[in-house]
Protein backbone atom coordinates (compact mmCIF):
# COMPACT_ATOMS: atom_id res chain seq x y z
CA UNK A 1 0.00 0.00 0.00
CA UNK A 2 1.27 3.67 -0.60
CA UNK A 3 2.76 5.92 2.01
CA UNK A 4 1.83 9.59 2.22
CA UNK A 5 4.99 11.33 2.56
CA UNK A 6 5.16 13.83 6.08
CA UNK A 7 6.05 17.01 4.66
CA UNK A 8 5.86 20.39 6.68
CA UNK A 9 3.48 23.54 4.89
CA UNK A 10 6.61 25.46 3.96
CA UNK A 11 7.96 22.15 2.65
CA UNK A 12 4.29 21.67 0.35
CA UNK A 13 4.40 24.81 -0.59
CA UNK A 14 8.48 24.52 -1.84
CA UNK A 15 7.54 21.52 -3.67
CA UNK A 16 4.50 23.18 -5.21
CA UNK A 17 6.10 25.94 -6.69
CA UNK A 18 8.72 23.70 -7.88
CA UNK A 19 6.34 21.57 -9.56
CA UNK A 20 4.47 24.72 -10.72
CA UNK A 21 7.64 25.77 -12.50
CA UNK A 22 8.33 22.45 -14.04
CA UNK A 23 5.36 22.69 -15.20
CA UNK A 24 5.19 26.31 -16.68
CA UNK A 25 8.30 24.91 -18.74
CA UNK A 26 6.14 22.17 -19.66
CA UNK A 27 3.28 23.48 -20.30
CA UNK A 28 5.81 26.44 -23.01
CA UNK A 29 7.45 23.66 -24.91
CA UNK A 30 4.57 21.71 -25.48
CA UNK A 31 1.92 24.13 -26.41
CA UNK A 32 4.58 25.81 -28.42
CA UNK A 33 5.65 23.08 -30.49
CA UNK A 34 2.03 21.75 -30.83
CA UNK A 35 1.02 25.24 -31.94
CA UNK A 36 3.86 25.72 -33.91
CA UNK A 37 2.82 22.09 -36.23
CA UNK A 38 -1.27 23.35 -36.16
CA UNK A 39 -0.55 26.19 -37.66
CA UNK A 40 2.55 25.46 -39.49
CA UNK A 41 4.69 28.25 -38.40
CA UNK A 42 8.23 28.94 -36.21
CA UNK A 43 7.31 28.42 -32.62
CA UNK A 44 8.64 32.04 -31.96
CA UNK A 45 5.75 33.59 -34.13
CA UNK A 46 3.12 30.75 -32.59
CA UNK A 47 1.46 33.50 -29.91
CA UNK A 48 1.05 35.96 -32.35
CA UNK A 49 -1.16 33.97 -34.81
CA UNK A 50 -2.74 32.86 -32.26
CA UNK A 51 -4.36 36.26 -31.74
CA UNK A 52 -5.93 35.76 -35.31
CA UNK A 53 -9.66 35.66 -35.47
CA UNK A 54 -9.58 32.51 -37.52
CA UNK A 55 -7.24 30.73 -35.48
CA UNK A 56 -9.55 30.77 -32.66
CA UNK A 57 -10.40 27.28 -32.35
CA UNK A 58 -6.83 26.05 -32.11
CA UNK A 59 -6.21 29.16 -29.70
CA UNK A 60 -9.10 27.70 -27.68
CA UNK A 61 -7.07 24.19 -27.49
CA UNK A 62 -3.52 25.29 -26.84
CA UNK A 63 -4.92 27.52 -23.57
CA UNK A 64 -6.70 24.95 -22.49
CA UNK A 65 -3.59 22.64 -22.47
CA UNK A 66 -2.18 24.97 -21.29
CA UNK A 67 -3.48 25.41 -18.08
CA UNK A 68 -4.19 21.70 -17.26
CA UNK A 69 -0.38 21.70 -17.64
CA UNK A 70 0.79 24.68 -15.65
CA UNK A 71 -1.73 24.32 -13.28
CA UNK A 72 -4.04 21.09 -12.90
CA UNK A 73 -0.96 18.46 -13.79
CA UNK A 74 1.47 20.08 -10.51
CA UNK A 75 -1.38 20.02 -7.66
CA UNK A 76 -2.72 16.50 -8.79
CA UNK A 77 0.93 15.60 -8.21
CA UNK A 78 1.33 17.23 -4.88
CA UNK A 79 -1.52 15.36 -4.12
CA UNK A 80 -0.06 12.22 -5.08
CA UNK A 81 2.74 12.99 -3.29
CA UNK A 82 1.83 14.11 0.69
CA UNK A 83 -1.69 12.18 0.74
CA UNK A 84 -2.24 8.36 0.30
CA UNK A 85 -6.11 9.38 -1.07
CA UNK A 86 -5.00 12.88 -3.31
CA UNK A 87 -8.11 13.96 -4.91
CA UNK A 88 -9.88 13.70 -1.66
CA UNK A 89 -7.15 15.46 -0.34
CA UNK A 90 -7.60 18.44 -3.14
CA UNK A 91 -11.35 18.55 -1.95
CA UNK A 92 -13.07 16.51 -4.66
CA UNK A 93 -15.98 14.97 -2.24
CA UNK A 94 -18.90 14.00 -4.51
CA UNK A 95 -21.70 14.45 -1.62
CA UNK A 96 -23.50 17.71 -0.91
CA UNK A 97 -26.68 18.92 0.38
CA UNK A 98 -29.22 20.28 -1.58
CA UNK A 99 -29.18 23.46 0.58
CA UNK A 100 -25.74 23.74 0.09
CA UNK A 101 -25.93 24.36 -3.81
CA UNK A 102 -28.55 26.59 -3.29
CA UNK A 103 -26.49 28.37 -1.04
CA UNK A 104 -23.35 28.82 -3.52
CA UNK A 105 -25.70 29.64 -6.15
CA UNK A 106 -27.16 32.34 -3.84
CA UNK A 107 -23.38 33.53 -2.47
CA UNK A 108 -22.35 33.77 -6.28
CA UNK A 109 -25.00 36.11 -7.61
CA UNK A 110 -24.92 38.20 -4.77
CA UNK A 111 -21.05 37.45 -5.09
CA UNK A 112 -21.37 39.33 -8.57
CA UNK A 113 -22.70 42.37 -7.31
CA UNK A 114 -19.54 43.06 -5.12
CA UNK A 115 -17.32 41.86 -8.04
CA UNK A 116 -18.88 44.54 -10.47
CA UNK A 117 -18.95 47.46 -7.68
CA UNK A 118 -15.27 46.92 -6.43
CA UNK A 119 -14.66 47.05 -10.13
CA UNK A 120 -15.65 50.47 -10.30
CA UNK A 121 -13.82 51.27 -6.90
CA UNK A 122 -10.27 49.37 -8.50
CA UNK A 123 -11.17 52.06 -11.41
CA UNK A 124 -10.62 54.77 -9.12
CA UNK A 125 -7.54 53.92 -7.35
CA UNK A 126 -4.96 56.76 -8.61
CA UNK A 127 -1.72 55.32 -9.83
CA UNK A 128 1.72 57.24 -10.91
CA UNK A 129 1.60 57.80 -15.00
CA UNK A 130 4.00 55.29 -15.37
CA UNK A 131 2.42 52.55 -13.35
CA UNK A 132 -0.41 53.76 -15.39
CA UNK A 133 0.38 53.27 -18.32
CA UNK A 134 2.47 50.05 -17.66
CA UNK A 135 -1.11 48.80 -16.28
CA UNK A 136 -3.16 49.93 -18.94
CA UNK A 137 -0.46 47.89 -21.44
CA UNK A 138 -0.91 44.60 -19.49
CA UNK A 139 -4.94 45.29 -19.53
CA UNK A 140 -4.65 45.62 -23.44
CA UNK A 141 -2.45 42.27 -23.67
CA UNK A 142 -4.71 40.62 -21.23
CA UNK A 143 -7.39 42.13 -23.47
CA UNK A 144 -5.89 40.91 -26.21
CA UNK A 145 -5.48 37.39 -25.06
CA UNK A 146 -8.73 37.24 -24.38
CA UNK A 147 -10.32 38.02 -27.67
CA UNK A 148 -8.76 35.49 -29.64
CA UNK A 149 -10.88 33.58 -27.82
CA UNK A 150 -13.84 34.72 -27.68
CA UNK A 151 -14.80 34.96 -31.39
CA UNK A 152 -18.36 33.24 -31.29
CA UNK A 153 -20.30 33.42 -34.24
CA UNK A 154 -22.28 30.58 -33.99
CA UNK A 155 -23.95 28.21 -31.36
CA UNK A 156 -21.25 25.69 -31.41
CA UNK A 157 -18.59 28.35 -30.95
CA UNK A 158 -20.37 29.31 -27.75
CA UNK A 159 -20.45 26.09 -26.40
CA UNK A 160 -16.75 25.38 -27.11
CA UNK A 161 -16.27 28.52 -25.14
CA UNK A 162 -17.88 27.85 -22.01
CA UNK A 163 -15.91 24.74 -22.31
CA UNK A 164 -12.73 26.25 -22.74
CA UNK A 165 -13.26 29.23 -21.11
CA UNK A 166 -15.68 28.50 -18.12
CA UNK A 167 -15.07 24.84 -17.39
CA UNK A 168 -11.98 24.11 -18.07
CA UNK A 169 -10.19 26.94 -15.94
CA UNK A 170 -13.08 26.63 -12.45
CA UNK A 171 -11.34 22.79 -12.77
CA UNK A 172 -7.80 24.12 -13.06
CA UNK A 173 -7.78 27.30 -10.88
CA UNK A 174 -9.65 25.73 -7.89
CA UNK A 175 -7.74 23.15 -7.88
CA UNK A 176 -4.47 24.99 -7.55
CA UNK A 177 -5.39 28.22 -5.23
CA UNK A 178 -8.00 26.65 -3.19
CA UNK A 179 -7.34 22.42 -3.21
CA UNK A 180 -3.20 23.04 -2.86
CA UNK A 181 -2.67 26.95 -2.04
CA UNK A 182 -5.38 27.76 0.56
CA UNK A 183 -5.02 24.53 2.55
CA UNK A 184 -1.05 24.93 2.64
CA UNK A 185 -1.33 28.66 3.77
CA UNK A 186 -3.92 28.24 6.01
CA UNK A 187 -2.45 25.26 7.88
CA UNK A 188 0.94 27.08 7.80
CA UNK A 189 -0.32 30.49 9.37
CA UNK A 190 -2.86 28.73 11.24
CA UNK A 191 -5.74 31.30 10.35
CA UNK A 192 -8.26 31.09 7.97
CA UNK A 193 -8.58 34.68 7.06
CA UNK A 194 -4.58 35.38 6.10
CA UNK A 195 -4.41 32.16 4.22
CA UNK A 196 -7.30 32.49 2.24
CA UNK A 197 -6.44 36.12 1.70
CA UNK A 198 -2.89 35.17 0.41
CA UNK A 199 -4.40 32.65 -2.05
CA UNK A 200 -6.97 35.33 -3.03
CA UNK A 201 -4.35 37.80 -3.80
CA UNK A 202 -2.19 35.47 -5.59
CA UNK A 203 -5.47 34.10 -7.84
CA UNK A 204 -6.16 37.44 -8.81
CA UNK A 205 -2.24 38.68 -9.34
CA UNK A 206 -2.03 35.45 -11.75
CA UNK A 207 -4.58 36.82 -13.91
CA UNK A 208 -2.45 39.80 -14.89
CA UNK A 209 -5.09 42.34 -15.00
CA UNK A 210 -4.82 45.54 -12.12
CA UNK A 211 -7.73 47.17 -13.22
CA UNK A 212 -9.91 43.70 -12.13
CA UNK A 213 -7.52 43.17 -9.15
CA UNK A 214 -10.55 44.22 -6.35
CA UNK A 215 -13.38 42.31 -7.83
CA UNK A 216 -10.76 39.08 -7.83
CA UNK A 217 -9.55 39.46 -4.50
CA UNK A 218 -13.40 39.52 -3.54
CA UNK A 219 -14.10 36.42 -5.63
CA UNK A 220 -11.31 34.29 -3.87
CA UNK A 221 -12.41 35.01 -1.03
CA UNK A 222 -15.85 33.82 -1.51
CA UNK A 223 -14.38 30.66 -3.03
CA UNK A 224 -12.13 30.46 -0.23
CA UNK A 225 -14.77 30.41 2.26
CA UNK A 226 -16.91 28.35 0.52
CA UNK A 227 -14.19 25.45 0.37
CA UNK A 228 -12.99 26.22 4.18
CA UNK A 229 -16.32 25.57 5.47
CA UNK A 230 -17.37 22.66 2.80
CA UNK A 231 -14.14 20.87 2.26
CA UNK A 232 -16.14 20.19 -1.44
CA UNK A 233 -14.18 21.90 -4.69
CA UNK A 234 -17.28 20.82 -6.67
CA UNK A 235 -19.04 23.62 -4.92
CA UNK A 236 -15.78 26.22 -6.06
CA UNK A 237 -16.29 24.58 -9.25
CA UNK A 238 -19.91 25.41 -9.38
CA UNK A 239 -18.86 29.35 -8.50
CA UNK A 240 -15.84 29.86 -10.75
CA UNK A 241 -18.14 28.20 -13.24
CA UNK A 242 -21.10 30.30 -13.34
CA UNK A 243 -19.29 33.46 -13.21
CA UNK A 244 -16.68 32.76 -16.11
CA UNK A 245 -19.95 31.27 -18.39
CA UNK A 246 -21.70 34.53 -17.42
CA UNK A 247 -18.97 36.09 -18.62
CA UNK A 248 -18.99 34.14 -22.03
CA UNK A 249 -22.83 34.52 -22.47
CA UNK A 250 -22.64 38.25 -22.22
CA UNK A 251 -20.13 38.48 -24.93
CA UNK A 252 -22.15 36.34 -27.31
CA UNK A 253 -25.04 38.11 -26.91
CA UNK A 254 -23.14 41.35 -27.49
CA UNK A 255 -21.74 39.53 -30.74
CA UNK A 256 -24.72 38.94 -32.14
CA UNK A 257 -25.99 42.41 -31.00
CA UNK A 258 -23.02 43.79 -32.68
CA UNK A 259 -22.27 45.64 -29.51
CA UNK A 260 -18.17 45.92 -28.44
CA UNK A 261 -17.10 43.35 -26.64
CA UNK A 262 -14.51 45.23 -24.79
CA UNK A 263 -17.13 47.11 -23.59
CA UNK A 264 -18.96 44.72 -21.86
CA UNK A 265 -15.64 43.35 -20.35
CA UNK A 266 -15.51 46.88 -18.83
CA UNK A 267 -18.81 47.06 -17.01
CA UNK A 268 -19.05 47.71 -13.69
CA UNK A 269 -21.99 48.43 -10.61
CA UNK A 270 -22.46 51.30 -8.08
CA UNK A 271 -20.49 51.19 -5.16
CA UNK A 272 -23.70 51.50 -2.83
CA UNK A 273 -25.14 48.42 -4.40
CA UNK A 274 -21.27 46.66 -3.57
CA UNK A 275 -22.59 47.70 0.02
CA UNK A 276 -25.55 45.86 0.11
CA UNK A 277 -23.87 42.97 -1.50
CA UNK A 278 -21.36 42.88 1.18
CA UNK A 279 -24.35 42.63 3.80
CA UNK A 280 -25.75 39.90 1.77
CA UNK A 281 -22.85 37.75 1.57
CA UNK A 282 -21.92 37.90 5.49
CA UNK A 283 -25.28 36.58 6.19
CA UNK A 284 -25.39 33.53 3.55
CA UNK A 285 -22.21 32.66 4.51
CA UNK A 286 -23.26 32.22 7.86
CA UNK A 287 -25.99 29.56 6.80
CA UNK A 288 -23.84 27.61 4.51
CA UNK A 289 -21.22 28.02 7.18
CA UNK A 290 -24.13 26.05 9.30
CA UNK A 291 -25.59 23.74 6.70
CA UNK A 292 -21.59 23.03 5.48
CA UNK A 293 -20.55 21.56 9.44
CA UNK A 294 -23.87 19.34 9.64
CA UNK A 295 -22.83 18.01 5.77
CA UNK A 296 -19.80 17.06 7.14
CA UNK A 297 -20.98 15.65 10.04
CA UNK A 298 -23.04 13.29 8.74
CA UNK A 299 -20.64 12.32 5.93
CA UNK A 300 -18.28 11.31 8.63
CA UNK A 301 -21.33 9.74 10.47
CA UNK A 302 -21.64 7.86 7.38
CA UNK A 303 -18.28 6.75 6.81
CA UNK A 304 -17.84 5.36 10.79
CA UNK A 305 -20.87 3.55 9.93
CA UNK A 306 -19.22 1.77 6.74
CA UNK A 307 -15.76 1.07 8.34
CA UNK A 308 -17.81 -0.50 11.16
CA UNK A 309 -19.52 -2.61 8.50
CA UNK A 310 -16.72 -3.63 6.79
CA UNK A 311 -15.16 -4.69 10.25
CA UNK A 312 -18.15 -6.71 11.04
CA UNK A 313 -17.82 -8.48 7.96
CA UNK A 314 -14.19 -9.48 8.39
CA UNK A 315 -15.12 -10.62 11.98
């Protein structure tokens, strides 16, 4: 039978960022050189077509690889390596209560509220012209990145995108800053609210974008909560899930409304109504906080009851 190996939080988290950078090199290579024989150009020049409207598809693909690389492939080895059961370990229970869901499905929408409000707020902050304008260059190039992807003309071009875009990185993301990040920084500064603010800061600084730093920060750490109380990254899953296809559903309706999509990337919410949502939040956190600790108990309820079953058995 396996062995988990005993490693120390500041050792998991050393051997997660070493993983993580084995497997940004990976992740390079690979897409590169799969890129480079798609579209049958040098693999310097391959992210540069790949901002080409009708390369979209394949640009789809190669992100999408991508990030299972750079980020799913290094926490489903951590797992591997400190826990003798690792996807249980990254939080990938498959019961829930009914209440529960509704609960995350309630926390996200009024979860979006704050997101768009603190987006106005993050629009505010005043920055030094050069900061600036070194901000508003990585906003264009995440910008950028961004709509090579989201060229959706048709039906099946939507649906490809929720995949790629929605699915695809709730999997991925939770599984790195709330499965492997969270749980190391939380257990290491032995506080909930640091170590899911650290993840939180680092999920949203990964993204590249300053002027959607806030509403990020506020996102992870709604997902953070959710997964501290729960111990269930289906229910992250769920979150990250509904508000990236949100995200994707607004810009294909403002395709085929002919509206600017970089418009509707831009929009945010009053501040007072970021207020309210604030309020809201508090308080349905509190009841999943409740419904989450009776879930667990009766899962573990549940499992005493089968390892008590399975003695009986052998006796």
């Amino acid at each position: 039978m396996r062995q988990k190996i005993e490693l120390n939080y500041p050792s998991q988290l050393a051997l997660l960022l070493a993983l993580l950078g084995l497997g940004l090199i990976l992740s390079s290579f690979i897409v590169l050189g799969i890129g480079s024989q798609m579209l049958h150009v040098p693999m310097k020049t391959v992210t540069t077509v790949l901002n080409d409207p009708k390369n979209t598809n394949i640009s789809r693909f190669l992100n999408t690889l991508a990030s299972f690389l750079a980020f799913g492939l290094p926490t489903i080895l951590l797992g591997f390596i400190v826990n003798i059961k690792p996807f249980e370990y990254l939080g990938f229970r498959i019961k829930m209560s009914s209440k529960q869901l509704l609960l995350v499905l309630m926390i996200a929408f009024v979860g979006l509220i704050l997101s768009g409000a603190l987006g106005e707020i993050n629009q505010a902050i005043p920055l030094p012209a050069k900061w600036l304008a070194a901000a508003k260059e990585a906003e264009a190039k995440y910008k950028e990145t961004m709509m090579s992807m989201v060229t959706m003309k048709t039906m099946g071009d939507y649906l490809l995108s929720i995949v790629v875009m929605a699915i695809a990185p709730a999997i991925f993301e939770e599984m790195l800053f709330r499965g492997a990040l969270q749980q190391i920084f939380v257990g290491w500064m032995k506080s909930s609210f640091w170590g899911i603010l650290l993840a939180s800061v680092l999920f949203s600084a990964i993204h590249f974008s300053f002027f959607g730093f806030l509403p990020r920060v506020a996102l992870g750490m709604v997902l953070g909560y959710v997964f501290f109380y729960s111990k269930n990254l289906w229910l992250n899953i769920f979150i990250h899930f509904l508000y990236n296809g949100i995200i994707v559903t607004q810009l294909f309706v403002a395709t085929k409304q002919g509206k600017q999509i970089d418009k509707v990337m831009d929009e945010s919410m009053p501040i007072w109504l970021g207020l309210i949502a604030v309020l809201g939040i508090f308080v349905l956190m509190r009841l999943f906080k409740q419904e989450s600790e009776m879930e667990l108990a009766k899962q573990q309820i549940s499992s005493e009851e089968n390892i008590n079953s399975e003695y009986e058995k052998l006796g």
